[in-house]
Every structure is written in structure tokens, then in C-alpha cells.
PDB file of N, CA and C in Angstrom:
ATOM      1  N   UNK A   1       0.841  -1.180   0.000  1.00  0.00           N
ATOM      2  CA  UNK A   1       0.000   0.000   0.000  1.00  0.00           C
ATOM      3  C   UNK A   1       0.882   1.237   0.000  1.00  0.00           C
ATOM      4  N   UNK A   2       0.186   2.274  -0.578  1.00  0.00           N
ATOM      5  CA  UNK A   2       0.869   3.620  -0.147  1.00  0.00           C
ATOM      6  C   UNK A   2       0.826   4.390   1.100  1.00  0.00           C
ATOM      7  N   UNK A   3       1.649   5.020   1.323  1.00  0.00           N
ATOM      8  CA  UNK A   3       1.610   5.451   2.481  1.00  0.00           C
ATOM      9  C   UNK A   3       0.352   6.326   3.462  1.00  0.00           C
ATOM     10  N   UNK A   4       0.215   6.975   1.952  1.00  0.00           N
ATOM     11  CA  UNK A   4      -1.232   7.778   1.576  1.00  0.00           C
ATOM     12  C   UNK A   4      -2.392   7.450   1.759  1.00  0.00           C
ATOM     13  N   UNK A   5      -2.213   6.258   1.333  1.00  0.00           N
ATOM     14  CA  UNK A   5      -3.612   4.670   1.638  1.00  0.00           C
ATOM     15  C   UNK A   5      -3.977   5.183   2.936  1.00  0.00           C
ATOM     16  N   UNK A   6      -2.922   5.185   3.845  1.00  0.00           N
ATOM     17  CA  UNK A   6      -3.692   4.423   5.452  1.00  0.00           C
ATOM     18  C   UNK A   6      -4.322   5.541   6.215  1.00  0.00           C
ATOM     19  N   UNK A   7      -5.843   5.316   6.471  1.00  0.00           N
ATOM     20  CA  UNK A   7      -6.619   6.347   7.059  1.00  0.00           C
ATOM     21  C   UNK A   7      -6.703   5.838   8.214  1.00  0.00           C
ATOM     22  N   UNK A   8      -7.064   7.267   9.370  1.00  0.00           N
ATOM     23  CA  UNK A   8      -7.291   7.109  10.738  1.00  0.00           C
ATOM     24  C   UNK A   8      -8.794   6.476  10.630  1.00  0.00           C
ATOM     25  N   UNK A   9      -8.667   5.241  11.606  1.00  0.00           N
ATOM     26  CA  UNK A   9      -9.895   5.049  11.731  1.00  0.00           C
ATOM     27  C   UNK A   9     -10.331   3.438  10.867  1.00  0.00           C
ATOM     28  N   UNK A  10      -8.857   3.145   9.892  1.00  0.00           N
ATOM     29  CA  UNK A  10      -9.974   2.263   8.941  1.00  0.00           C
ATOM     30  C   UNK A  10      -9.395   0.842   9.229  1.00  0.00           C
ATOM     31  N   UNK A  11      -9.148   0.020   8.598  1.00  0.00           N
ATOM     32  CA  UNK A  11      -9.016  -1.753   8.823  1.00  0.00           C
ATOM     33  C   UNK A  11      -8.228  -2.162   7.811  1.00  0.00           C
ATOM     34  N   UNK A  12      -7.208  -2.413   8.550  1.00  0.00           N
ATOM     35  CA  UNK A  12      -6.124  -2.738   6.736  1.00  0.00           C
ATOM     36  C   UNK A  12      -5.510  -4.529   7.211  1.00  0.00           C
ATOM     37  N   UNK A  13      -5.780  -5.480   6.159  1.00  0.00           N
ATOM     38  CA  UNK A  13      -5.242  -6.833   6.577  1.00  0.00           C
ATOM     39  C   UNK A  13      -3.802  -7.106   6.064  1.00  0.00           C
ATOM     40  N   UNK A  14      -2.972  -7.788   6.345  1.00  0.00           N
ATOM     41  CA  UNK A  14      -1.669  -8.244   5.668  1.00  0.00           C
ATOM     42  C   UNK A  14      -1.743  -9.124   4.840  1.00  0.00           C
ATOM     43  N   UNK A  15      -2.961  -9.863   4.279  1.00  0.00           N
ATOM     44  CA  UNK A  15      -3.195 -11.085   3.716  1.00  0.00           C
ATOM     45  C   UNK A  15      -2.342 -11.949   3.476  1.00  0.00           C
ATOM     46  N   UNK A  16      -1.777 -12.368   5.044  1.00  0.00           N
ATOM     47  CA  UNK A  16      -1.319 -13.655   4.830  1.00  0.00           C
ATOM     48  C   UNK A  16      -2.356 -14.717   5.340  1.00  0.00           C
ATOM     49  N   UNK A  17      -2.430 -15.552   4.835  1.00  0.00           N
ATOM     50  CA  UNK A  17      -3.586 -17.249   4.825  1.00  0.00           C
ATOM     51  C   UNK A  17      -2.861 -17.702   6.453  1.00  0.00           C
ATOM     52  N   UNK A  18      -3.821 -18.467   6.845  1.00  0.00           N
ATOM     53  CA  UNK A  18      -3.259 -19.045   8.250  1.00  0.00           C
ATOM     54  C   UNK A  18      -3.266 -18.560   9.719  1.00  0.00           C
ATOM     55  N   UNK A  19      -2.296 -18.844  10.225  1.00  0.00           N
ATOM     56  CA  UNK A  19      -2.439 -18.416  11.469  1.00  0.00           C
ATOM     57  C   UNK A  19      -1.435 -16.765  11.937  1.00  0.00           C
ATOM     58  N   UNK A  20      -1.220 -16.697  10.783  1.00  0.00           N
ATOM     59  CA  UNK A  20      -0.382 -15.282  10.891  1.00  0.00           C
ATOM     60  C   UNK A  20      -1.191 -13.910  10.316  1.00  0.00           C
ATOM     61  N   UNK A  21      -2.372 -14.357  10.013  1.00  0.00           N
ATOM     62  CA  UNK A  21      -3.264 -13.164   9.493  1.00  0.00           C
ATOM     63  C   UNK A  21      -3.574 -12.250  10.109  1.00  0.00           C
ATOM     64  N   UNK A  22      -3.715 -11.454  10.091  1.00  0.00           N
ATOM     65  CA  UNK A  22      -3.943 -10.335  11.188  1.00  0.00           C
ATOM     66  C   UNK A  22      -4.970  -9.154  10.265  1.00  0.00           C
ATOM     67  N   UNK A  23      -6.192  -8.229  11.283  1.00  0.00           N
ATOM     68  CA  UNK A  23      -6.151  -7.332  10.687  1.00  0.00           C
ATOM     69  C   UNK A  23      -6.162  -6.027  11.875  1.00  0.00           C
ATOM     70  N   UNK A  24      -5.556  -4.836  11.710  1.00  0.00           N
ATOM     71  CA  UNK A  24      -5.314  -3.603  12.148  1.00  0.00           C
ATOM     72  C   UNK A  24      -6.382  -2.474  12.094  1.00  0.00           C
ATOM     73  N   UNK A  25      -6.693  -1.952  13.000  1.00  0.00           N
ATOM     74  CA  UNK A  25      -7.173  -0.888  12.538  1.00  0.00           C
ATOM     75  C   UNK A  25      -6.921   0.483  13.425  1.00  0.00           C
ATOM     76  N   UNK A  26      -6.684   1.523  12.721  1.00  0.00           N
ATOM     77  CA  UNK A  26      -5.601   2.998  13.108  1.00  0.00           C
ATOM     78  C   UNK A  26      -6.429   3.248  14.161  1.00  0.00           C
ATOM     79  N   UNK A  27      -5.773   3.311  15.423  1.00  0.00           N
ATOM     80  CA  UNK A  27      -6.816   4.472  16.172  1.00  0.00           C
ATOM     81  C   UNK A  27      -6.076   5.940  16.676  1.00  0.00           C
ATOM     82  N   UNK A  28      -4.830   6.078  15.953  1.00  0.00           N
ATOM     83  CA  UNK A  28      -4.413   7.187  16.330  1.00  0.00           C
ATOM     84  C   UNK A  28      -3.456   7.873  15.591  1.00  0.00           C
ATOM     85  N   UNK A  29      -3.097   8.970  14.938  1.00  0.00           N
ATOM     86  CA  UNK A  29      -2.045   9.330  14.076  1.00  0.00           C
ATOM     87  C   UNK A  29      -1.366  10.312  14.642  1.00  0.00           C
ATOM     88  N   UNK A  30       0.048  10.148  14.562  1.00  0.00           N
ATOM     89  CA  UNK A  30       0.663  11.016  15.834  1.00  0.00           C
ATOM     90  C   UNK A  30       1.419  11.960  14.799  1.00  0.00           C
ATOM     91  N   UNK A  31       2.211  13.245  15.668  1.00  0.00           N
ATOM     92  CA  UNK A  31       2.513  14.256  14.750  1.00  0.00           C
ATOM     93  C   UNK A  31       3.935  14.361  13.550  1.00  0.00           C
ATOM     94  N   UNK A  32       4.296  12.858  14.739  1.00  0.00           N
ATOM     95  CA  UNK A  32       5.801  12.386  14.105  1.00  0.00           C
ATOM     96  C   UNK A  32       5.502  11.863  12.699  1.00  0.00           C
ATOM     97  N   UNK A  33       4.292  11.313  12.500  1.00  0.00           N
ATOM     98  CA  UNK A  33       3.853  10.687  11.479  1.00  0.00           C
ATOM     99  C   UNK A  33       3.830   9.224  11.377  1.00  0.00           C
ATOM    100  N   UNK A  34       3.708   8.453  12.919  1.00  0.00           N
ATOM    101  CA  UNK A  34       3.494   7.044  13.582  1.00  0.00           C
ATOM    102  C   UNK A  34       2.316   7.352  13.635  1.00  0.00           C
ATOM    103  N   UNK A  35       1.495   5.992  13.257  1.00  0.00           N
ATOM    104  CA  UNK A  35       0.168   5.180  13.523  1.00  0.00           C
ATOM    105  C   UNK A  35       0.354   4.492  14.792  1.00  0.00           C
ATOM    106  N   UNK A  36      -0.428   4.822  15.832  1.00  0.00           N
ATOM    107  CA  UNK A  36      -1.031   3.596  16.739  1.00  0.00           C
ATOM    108  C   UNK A  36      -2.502   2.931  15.891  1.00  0.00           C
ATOM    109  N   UNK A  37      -2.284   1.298  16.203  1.00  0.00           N
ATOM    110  CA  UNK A  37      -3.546   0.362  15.993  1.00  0.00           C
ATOM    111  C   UNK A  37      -3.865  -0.249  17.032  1.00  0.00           C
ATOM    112  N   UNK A  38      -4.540  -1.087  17.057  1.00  0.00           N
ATOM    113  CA  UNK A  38      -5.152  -2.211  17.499  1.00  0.00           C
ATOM    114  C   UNK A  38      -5.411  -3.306  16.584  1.00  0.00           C
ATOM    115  N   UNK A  39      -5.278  -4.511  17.374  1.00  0.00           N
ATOM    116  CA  UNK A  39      -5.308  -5.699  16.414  1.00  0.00           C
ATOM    117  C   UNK A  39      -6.669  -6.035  16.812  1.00  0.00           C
ATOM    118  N   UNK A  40      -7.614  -6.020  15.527  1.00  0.00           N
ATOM    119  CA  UNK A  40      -8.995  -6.498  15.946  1.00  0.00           C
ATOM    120  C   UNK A  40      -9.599  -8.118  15.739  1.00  0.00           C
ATOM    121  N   UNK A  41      -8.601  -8.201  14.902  1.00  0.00           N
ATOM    122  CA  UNK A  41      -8.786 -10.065  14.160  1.00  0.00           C
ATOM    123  C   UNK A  41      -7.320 -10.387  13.914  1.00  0.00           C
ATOM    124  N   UNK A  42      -7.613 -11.555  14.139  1.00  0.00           N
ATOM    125  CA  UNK A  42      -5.903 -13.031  13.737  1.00  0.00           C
ATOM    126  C   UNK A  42      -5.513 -13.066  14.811  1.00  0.00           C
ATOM    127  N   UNK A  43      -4.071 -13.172  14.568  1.00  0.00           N
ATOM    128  CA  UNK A  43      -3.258 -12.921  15.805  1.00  0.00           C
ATOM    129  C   UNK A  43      -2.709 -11.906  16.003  1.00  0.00           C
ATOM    130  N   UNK A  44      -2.597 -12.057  17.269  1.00  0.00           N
ATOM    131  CA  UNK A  44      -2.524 -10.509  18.421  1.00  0.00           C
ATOM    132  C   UNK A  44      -3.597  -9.944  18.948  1.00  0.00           C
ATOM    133  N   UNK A  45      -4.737 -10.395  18.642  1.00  0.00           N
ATOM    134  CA  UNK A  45      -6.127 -10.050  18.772  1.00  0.00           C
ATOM    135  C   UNK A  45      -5.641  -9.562  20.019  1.00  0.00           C
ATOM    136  N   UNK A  46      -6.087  -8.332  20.191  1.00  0.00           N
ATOM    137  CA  UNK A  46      -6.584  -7.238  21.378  1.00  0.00           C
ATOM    138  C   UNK A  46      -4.970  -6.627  21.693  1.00  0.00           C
ATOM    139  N   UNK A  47      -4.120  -6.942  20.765  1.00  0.00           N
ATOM    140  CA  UNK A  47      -3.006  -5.999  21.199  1.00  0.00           C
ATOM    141  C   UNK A  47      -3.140  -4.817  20.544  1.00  0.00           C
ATOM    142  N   UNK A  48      -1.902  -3.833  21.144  1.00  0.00           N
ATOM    143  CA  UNK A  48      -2.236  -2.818  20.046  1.00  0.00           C
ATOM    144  C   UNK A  48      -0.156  -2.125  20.089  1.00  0.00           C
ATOM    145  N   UNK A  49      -0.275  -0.888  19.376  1.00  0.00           N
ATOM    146  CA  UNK A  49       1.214  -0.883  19.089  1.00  0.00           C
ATOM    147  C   UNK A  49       1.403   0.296  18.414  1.00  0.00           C
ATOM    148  N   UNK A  50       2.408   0.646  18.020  1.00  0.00           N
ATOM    149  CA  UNK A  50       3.017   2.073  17.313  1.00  0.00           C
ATOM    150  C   UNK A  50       4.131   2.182  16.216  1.00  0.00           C
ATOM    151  N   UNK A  51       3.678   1.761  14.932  1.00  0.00           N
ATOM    152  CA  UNK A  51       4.600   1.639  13.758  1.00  0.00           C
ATOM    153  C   UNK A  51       4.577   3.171  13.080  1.00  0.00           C
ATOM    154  N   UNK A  52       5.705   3.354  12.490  1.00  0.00           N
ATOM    155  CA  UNK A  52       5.947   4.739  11.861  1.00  0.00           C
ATOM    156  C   UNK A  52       5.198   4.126  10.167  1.00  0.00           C
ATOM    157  N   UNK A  53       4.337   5.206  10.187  1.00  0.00           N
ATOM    158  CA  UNK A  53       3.541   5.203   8.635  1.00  0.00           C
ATOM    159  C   UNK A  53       4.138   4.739   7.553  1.00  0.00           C
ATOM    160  N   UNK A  54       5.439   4.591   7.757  1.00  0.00           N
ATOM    161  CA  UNK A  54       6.009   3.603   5.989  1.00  0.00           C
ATOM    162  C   UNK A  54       6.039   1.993   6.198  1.00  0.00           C
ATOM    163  N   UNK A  55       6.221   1.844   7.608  1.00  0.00           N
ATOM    164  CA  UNK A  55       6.474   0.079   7.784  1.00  0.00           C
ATOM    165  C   UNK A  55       4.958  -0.395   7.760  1.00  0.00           C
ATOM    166  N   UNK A  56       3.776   0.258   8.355  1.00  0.00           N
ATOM    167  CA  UNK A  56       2.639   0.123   8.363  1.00  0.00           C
ATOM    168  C   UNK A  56       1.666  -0.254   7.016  1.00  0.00           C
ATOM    169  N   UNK A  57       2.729   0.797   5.870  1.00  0.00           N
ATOM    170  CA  UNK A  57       2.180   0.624   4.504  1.00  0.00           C
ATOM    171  C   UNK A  57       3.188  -0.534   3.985  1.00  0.00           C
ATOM    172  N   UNK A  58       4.239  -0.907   4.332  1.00  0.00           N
ATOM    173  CA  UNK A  58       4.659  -2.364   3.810  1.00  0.00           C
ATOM    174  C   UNK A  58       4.283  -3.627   4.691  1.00  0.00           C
ATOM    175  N   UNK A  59       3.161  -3.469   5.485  1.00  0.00           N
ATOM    176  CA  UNK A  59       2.697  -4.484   6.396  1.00  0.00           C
ATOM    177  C   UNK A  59       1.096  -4.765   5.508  1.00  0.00           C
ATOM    178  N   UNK A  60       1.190  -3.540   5.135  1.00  0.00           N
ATOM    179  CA  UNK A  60      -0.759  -3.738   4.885  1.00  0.00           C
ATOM    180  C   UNK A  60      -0.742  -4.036   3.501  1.00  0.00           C
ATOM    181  N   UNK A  61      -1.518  -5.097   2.869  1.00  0.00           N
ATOM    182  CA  UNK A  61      -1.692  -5.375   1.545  1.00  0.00           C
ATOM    183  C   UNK A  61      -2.941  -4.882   0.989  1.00  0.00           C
ATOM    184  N   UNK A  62      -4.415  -4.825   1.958  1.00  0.00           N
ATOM    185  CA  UNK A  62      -4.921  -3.877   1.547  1.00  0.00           C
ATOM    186  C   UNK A  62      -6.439  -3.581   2.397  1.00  0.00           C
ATOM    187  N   UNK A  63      -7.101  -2.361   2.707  1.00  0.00           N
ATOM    188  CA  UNK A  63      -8.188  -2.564   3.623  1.00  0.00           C
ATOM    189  C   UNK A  63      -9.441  -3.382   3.454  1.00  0.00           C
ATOM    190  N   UNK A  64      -9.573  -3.525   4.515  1.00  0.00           N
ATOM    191  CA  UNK A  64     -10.623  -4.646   4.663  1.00  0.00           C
ATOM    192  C   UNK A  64     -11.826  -4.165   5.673  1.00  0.00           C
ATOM    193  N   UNK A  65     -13.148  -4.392   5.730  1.00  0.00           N
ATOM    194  CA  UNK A  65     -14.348  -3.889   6.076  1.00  0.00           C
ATOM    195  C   UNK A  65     -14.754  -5.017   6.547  1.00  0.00           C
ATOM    196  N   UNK A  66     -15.608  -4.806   7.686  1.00  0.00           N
ATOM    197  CA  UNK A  66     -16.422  -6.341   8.327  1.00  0.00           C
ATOM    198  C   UNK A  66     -17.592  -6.047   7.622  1.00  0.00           C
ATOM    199  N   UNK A  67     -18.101  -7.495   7.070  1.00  0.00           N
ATOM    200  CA  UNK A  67     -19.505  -7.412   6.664  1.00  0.00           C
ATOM    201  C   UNK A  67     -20.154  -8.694   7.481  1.00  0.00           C
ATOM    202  N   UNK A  68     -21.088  -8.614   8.727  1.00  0.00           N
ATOM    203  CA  UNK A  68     -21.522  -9.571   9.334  1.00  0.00           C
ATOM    204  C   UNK A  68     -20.523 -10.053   9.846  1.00  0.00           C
ATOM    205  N   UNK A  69     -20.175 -11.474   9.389  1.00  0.00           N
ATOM    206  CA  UNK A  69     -18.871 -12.130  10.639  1.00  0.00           C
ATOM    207  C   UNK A  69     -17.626 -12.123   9.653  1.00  0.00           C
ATOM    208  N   UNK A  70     -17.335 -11.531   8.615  1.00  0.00           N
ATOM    209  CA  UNK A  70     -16.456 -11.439   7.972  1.00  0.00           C
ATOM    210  C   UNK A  70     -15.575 -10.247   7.109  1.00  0.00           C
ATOM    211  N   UNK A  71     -14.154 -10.675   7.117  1.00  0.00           N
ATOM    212  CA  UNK A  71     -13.731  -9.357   7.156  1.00  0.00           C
ATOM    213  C   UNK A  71     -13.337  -9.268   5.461  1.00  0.00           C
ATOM    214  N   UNK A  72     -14.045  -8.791   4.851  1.00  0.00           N
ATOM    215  CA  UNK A  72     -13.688  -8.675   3.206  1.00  0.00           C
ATOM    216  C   UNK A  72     -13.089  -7.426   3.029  1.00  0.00           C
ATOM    217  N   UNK A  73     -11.856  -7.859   1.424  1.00  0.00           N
ATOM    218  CA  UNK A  73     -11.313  -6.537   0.812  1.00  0.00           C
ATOM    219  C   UNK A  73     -11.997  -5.753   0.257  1.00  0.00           C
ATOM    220  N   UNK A  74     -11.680  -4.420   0.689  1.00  0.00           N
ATOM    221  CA  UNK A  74     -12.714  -2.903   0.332  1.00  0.00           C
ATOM    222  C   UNK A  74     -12.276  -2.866  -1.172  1.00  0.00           C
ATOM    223  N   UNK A  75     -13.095  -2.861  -2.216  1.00  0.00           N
ATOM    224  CA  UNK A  75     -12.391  -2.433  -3.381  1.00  0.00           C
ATOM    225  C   UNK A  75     -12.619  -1.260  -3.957  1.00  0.00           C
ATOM    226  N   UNK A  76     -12.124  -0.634  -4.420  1.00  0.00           N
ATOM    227  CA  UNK A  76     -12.321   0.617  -4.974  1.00  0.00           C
ATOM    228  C   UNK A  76     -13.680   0.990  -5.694  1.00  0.00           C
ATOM    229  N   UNK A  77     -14.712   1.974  -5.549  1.00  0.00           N
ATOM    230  CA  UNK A  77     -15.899   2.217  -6.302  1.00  0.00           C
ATOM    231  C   UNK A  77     -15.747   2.378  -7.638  1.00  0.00           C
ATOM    232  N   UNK A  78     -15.755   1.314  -8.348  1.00  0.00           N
ATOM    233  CA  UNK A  78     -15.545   1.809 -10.125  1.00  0.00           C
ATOM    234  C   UNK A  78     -16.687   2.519 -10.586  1.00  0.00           C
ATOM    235  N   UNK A  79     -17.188   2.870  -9.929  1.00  0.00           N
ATOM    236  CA  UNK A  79     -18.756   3.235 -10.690  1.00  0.00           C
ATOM    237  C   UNK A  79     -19.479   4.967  -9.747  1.00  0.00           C
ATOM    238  N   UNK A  80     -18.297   5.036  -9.684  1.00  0.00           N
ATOM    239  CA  UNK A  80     -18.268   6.611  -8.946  1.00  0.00           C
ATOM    240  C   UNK A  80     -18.772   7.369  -9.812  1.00  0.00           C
ATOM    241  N   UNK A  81     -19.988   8.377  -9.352  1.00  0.00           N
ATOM    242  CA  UNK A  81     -19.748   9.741 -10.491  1.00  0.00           C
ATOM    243  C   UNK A  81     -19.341  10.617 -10.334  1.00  0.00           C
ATOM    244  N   UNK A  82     -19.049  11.059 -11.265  1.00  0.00           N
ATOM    245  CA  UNK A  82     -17.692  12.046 -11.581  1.00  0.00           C
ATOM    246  C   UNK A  82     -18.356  13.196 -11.312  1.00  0.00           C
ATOM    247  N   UNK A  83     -17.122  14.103 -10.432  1.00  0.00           N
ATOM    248  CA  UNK A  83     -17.512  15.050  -9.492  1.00  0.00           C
ATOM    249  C   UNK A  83     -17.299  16.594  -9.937  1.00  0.00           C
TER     250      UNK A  83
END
């Protein structure tokens, strides 16, 4: 992801398969330009932590949204109108 990608507030997964999956979501953006998260799903569930915004965007492959009991990739609105 780009660095640019990662919003306060949203759910980004690493998509790795297994027991190393994890997904994140920002709850804080500091002035240094470090993200604090929380781990809401996989492992680490309920930890949380403080990566500087470039390792964060080579951790995250791409955001992900809960729908019911599952956490699917957000994909981009192709069908936006143009503003």
C-alpha cells in the first residue's frame, strides 16, 4: 500500500492465509507521522502498538471492512460519479 492509503480510523489486513493473518485498525495518528492500531482479528487479537507510517504501509496489503462475521477486501468504487 501507499503510504497515503492508510486512514485514521480504517481496517487494513496483511493477507497472509493461516495463522499469521492479522487485521489492524488505526486508532491514532501522531505528529511524528506514527500510527497507533489495534489488532482487531488473527493474531494478536486485542493488542495494540506504534509503527511509523512507511512500515505500516509495507505491512498492509490492503483494507478490509467487516460485513456480518467477515472481514472482506474494500475495493475501490468503479462506478463513482464524476464530481
Amino acid at each position: 500500500m501507499e503510504e497515503t492509503d492508510i486512514k485514521y480510523g480504517a481496517c487494513y489486513s496483511n493477507g497472509i492465509y493461516g495463522s499469521k493473518w492479522s487485521v489492524f485498525q488505526i486508532t491514532r495518528e501522531h505528529a511524528d507521522g506514527s500510527l497507533t492500531f489495534k489488532v482487531v482479528a488473527g493474531a494478536g487479537r486485542r493488542k495494540s502498538g506504534t509503527l511509523p507510517r512507511d512500515e505500516l504501509a509495507r505491512w498492509a496489503k490492503y483494507e478490509v471492512v467487516l460485513k456480518e462475521n467477515e472481514w472482506v477486501k474494500l475495493m475501490p468504487d468503479r462506478y463513482r460519479e464524476p464530481e
